[in-house]
Protein backbone atom coordinates (compact mmCIF):
# COMPACT_ATOMS: atom_id res chain seq x y z
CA UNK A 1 -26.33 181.52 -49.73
CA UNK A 2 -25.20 177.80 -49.19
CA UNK A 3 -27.44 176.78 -51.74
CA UNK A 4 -26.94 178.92 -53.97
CA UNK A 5 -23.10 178.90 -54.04
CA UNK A 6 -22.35 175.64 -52.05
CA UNK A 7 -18.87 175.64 -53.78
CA UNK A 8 -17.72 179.11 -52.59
CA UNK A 9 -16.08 179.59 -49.31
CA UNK A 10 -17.08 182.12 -46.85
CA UNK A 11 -14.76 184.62 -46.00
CA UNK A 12 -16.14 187.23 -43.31
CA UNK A 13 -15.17 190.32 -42.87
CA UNK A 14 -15.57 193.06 -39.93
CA UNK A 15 -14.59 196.81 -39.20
CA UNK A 16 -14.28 198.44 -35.84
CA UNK A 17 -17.69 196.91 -33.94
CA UNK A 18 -18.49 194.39 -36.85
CA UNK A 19 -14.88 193.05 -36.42
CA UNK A 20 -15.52 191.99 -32.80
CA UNK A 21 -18.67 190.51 -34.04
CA UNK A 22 -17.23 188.52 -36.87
CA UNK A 23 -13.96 187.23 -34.59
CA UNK A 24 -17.44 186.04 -32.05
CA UNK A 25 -19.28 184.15 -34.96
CA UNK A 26 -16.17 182.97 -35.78
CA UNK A 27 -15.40 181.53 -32.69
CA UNK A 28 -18.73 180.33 -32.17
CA UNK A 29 -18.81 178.44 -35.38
CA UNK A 30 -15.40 178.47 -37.17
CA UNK A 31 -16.50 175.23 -39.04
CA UNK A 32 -18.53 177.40 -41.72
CA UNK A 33 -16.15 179.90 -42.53
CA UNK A 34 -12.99 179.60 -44.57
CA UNK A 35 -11.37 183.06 -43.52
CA UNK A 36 -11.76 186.04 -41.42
CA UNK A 37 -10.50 189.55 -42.10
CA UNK A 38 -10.15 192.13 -39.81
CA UNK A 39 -10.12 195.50 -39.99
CA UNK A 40 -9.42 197.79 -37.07
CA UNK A 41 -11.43 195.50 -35.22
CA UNK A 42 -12.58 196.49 -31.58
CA UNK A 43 -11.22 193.82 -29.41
CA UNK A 44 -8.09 193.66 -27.07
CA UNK A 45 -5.52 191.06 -28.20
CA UNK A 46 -4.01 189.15 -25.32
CA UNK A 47 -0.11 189.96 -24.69
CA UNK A 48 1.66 186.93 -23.54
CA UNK A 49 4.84 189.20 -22.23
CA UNK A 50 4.00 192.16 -20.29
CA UNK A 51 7.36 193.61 -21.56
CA UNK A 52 5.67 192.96 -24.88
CA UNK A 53 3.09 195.07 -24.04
CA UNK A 54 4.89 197.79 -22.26
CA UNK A 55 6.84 198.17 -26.09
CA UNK A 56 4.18 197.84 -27.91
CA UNK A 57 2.07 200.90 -25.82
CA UNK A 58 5.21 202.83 -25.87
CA UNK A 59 5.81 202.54 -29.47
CA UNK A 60 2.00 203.09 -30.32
CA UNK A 61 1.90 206.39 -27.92
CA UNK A 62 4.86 207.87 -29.24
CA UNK A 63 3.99 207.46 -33.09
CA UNK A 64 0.27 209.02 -31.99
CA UNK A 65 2.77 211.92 -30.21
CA UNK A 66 5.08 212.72 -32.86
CA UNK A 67 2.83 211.92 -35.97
CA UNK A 68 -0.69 212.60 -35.16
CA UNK A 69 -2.02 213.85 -38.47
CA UNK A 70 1.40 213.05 -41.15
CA UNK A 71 0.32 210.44 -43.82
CA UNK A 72 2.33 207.93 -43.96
CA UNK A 73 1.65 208.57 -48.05
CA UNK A 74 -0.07 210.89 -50.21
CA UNK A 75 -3.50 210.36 -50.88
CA UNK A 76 -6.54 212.21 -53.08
CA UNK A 77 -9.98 211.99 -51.45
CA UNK A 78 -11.56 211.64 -54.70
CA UNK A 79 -9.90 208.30 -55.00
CA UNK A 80 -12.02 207.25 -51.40
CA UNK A 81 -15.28 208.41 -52.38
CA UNK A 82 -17.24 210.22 -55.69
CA UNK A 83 -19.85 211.98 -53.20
CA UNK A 84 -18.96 215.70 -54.10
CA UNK A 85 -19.65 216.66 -50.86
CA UNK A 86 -17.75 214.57 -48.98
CA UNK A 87 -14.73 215.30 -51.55
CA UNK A 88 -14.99 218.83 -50.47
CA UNK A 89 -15.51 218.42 -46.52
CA UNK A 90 -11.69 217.27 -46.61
């Protein structure tokens, strides 16, 4: 792709397992990428305060207690995906 588009920038991006491997290759060689986005990526970010941590758990465990299946807004499924069948499974 370099030499094909040597004036782009890379941007990578990574969900859930590809995030953790995108935040590694990004580590690993930082110098070739010009962003990194990251979506519910599965890695554990450090907490400097463990009273940081203790809010941020308790905040995260509540919402999952009181909220576990409100959106937080409306949405139509056939806006996510034009498979029929997948429209209809939800």
């Amino acid at each position: 792709m370099k030499s094909k588009y040597p004036h782009l920038p890379y941007i990578l991006m990574g969900h859930s397992m590809g995030g953790l491997i995108v935040a590694h290759a990004t580590i690993l060689r930082g110098d070739m990428f010009a962003g990194l986005v990251l979506s519910a990526a599965a890695v554990r970010p450090v907490v400097v305060s463990p009273v940081t941590a203790a809010i941020v758990n308790f905040g995260a465990k509540s919402l999952a207690f009181v909220m576990p299946r409100v959106p937080l807004f409306p949405w139509k499924t056939s806006n996510i995906t034009s498979l029929p069948e997948e429209v209809m499974m939800s």
